[in-house]
N, C-alpha and C. Protein backbone atom coordinates (compact mmCIF):
# COMPACT_ATOMS: atom_id res chain seq x y z
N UNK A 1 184.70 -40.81 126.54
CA UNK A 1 184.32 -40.88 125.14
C UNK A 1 184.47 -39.51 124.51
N UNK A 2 184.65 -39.37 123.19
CA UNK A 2 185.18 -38.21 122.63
C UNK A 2 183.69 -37.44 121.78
N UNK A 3 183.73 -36.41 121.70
CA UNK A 3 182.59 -35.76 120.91
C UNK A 3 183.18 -35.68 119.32
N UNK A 4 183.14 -37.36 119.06
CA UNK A 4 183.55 -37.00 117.22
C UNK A 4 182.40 -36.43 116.78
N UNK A 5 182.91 -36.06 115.17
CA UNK A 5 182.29 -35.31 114.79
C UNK A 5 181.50 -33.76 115.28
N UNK A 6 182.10 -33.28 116.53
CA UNK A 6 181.22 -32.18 117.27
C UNK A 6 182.51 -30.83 117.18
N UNK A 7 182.43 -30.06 116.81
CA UNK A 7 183.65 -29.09 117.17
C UNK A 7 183.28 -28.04 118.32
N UNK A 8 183.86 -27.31 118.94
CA UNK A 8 183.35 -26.45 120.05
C UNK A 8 182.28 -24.85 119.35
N UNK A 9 182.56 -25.26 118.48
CA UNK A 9 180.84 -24.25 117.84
C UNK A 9 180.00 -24.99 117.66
N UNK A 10 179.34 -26.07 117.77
CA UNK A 10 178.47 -26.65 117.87
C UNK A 10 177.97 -26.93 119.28
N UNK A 11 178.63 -26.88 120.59
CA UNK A 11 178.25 -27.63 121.69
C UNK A 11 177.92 -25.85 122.57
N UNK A 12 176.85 -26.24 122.97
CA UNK A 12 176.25 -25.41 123.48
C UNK A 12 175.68 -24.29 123.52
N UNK A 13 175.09 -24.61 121.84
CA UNK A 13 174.72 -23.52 120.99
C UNK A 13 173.21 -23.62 121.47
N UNK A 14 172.19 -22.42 121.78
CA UNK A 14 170.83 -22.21 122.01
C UNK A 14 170.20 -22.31 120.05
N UNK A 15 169.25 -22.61 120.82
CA UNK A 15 168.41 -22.88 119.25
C UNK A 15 168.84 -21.66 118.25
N UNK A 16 168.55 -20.58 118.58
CA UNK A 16 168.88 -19.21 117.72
C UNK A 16 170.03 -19.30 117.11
N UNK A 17 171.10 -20.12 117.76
CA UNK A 17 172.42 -19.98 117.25
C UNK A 17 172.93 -20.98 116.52
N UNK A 18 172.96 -21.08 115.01
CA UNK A 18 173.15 -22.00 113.86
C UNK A 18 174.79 -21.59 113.58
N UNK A 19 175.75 -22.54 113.76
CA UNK A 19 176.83 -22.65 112.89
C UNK A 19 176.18 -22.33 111.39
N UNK A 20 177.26 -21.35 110.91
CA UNK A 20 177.25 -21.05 109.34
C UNK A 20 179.00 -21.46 108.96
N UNK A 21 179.23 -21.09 107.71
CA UNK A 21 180.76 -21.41 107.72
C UNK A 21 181.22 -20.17 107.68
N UNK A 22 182.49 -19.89 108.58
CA UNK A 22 183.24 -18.80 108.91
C UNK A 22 182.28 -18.32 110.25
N UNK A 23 181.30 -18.67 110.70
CA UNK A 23 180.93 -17.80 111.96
C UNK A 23 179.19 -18.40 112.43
N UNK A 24 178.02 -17.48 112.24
CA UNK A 24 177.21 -18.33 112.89
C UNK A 24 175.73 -17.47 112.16
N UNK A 25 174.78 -17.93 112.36
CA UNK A 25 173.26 -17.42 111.74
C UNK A 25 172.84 -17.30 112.98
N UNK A 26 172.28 -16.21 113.29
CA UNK A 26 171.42 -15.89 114.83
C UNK A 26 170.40 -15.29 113.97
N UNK A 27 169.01 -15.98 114.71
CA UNK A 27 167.38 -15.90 114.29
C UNK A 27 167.21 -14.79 115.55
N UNK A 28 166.72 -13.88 114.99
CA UNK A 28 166.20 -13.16 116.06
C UNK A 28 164.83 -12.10 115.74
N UNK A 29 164.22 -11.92 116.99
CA UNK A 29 163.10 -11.21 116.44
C UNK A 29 163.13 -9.48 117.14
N UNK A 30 162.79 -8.88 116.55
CA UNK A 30 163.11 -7.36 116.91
C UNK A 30 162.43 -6.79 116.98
N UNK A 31 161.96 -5.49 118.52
CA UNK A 31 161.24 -4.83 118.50
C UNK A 31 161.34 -3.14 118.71
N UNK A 32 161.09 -2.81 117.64
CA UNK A 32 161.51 -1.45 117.33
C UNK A 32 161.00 -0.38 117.98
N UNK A 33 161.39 0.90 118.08
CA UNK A 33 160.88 1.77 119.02
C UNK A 33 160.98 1.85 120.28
N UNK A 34 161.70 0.93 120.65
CA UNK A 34 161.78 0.71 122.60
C UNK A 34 162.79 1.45 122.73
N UNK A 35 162.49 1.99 124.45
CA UNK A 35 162.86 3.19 124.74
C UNK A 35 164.54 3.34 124.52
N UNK A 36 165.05 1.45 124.53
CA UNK A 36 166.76 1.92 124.46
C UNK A 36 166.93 0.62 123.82
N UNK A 37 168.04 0.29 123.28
CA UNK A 37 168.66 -1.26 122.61
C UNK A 37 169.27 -1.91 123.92
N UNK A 38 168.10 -3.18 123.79
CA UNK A 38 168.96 -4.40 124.77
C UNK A 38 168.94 -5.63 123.87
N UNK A 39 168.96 -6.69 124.84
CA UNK A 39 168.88 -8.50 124.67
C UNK A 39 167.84 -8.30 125.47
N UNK A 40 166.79 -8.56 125.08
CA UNK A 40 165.28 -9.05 126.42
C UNK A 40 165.45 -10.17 126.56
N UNK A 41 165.64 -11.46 125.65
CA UNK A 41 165.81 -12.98 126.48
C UNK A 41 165.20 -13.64 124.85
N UNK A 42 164.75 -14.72 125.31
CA UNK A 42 163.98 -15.88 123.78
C UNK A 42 162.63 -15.51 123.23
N UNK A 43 162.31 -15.36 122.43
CA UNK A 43 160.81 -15.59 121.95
C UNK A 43 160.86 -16.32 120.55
N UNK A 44 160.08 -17.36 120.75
CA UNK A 44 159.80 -18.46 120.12
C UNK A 44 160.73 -18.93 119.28
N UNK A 45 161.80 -19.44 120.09
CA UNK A 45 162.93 -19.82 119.66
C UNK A 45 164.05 -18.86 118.70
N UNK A 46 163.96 -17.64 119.39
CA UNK A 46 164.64 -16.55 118.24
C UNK A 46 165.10 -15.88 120.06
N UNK A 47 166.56 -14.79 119.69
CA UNK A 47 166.58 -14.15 120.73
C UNK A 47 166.05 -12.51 120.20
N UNK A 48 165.26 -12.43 121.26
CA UNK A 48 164.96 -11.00 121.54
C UNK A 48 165.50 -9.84 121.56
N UNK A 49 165.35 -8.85 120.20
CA UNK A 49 166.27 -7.67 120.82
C UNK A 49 164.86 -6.38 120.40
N UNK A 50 165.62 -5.31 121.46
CA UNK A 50 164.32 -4.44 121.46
C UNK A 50 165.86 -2.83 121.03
N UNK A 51 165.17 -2.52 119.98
CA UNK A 51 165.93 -1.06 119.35
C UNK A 51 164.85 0.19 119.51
N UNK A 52 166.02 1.12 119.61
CA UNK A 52 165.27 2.52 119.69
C UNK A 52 164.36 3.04 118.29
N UNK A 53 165.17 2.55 117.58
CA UNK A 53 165.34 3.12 115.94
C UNK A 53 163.22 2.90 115.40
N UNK A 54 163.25 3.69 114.65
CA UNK A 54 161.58 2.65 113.87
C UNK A 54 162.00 2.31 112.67
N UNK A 55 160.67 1.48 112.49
CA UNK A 55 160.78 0.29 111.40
C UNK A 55 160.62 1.03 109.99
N UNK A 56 161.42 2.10 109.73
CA UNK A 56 161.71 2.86 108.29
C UNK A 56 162.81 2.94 107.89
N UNK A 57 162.69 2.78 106.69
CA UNK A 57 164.04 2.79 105.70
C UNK A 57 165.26 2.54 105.97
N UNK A 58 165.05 1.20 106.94
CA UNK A 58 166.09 0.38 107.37
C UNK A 58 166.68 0.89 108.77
N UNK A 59 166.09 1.49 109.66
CA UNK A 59 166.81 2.33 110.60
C UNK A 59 166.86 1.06 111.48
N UNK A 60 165.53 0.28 111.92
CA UNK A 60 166.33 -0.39 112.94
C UNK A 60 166.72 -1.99 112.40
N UNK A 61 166.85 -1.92 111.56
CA UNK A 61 167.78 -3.30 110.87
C UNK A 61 169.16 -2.21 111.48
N UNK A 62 169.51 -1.53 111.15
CA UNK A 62 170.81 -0.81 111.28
C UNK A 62 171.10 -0.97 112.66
N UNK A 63 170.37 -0.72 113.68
CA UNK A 63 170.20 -0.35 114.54
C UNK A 63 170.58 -2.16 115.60
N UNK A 64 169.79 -2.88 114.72
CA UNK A 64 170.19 -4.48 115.15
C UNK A 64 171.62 -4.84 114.78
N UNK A 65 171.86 -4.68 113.83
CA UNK A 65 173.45 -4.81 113.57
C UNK A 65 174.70 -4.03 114.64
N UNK A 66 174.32 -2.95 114.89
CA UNK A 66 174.69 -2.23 115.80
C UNK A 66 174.96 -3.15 116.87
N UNK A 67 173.23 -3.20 117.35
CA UNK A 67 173.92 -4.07 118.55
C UNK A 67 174.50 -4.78 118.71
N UNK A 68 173.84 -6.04 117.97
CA UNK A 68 175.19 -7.38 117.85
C UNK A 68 176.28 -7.52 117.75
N UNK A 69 176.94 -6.39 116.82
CA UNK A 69 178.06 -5.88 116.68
C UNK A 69 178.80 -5.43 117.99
N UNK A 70 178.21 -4.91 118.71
CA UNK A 70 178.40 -4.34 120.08
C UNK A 70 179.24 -5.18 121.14
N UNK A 71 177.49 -6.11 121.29
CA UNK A 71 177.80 -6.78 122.06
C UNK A 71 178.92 -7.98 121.93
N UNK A 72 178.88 -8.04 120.76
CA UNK A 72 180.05 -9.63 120.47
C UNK A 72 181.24 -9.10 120.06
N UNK A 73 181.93 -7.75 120.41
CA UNK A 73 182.91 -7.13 119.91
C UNK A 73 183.43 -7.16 118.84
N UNK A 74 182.37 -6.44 117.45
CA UNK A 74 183.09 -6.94 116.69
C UNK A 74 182.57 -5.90 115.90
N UNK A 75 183.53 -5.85 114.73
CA UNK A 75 183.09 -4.51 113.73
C UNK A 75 181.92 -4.65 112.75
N UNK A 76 181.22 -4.16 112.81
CA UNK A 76 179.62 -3.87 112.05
C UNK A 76 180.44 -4.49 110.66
N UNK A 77 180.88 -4.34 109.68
CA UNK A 77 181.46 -5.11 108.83
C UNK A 77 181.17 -6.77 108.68
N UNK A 78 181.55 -7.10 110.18
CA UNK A 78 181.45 -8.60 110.69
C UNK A 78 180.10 -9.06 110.72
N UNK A 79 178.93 -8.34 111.03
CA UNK A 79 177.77 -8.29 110.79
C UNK A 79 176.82 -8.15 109.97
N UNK A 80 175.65 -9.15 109.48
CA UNK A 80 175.01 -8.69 108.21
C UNK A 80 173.50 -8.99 108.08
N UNK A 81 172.48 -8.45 107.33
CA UNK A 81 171.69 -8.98 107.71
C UNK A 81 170.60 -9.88 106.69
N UNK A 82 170.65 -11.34 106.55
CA UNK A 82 170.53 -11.82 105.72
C UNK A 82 169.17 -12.23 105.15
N UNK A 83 168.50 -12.12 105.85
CA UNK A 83 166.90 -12.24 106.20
C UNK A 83 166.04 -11.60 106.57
N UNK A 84 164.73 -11.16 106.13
CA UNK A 84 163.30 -10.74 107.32
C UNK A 84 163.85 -9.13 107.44
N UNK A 85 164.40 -8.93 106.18
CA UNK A 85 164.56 -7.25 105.85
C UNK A 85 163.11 -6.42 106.51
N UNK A 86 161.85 -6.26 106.11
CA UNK A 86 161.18 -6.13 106.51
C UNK A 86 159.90 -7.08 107.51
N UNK A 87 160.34 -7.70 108.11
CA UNK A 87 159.84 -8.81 109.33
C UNK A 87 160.25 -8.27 110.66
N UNK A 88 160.02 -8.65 111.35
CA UNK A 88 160.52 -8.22 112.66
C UNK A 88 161.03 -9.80 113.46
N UNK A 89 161.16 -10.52 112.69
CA UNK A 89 161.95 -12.07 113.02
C UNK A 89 162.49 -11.92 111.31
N UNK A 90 163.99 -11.95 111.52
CA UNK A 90 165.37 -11.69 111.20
C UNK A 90 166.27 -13.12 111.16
N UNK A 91 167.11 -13.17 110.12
CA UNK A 91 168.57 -14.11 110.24
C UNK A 91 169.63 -13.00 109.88
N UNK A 92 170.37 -13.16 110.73
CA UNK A 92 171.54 -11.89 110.95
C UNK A 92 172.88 -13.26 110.64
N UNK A 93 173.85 -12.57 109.85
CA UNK A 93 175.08 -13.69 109.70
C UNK A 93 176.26 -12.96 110.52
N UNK A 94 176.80 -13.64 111.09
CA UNK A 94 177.83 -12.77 112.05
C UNK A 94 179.25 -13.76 112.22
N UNK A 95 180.07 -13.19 111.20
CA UNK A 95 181.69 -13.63 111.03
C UNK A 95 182.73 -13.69 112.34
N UNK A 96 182.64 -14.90 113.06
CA UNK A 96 183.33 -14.80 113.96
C UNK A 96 184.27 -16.15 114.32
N UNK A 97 185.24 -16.43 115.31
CA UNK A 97 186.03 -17.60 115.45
C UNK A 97 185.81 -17.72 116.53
N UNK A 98 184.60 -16.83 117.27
CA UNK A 98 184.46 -17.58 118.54
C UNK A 98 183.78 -18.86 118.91
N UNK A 99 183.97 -19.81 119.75
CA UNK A 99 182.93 -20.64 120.20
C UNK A 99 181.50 -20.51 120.45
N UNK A 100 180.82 -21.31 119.82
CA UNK A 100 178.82 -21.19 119.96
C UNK A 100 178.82 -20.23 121.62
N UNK A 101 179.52 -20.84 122.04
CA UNK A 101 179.02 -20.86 124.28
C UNK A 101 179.62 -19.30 124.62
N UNK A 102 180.90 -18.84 123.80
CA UNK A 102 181.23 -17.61 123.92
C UNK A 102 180.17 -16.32 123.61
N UNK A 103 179.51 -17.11 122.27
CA UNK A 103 178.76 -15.88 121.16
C UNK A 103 177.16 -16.14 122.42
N UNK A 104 176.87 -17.09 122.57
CA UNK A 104 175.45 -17.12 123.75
C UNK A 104 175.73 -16.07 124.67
N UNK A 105 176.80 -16.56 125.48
CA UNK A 105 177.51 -16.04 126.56
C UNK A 105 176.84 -14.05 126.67
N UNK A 106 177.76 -13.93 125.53
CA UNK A 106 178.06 -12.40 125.40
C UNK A 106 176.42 -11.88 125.16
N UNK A 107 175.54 -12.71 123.98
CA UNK A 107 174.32 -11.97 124.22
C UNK A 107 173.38 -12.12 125.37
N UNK A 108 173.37 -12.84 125.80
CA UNK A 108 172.99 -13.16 126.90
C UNK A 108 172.84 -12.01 128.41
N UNK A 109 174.55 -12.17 128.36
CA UNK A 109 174.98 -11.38 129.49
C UNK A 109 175.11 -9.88 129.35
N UNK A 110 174.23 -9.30 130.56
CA UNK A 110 174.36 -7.69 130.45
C UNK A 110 175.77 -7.08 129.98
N UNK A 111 175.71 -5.98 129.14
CA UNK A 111 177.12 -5.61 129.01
C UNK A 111 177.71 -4.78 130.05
N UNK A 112 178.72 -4.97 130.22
CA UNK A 112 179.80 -3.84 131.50
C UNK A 112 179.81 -2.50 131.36
């Protein structure tokens, strides 16, 4: 049987990761001041990222873009941040043609 209606950005997307058009909405919640920028894993249905930067005059919104940017190879340009300016749970829009399972994949997985 065929997955109508399903395209390969939709299938095997984690809750955090919303198809947008042209690329995808990742909910994430951020914790600033930690000693270095990673992916820690889920919290409450958002993925986890922990930045060096503090929570002033945009340093670690900057600092989140960064990463994502990083990790999903792609130019900070491609990255934006559309939500929860001052929140620490965020919607970040991120312009990409990869597959949902690719964009998990990459945050997910430690980088090389």
């Amino acid at each position: 049987m065929k997955n109508e209606g399903r395209d390969s950005r939709t299938q095997a997307a984690p809750a955090w990761l919303t198809p947008a058009d042209g690329g995808y909405l990742i909910a994430v919640h951020v914790q600033p001041g930690a000693r270095r920028s990673a992916v820690v894993g889920e919290h409450g249905g958002r993925l986890k990222l922990a930045v060096p930067a503090p929570p002033l005059e945009g340093r670690a919104n900057a600092a989140v873009i960064e990463l994502l940017a990083q990790r999903l190879g792609l130019a900070r340009r491609a990255v934006a941040l559309v939500a929860g300016e001052s929140s620490r749970d965020k919607r970040v829009r991120v312009q990409t043609e990869l597959p949902a399972g690719e964009v998990a994949a990459r945050l997910k997985t430690p980088p090389k």
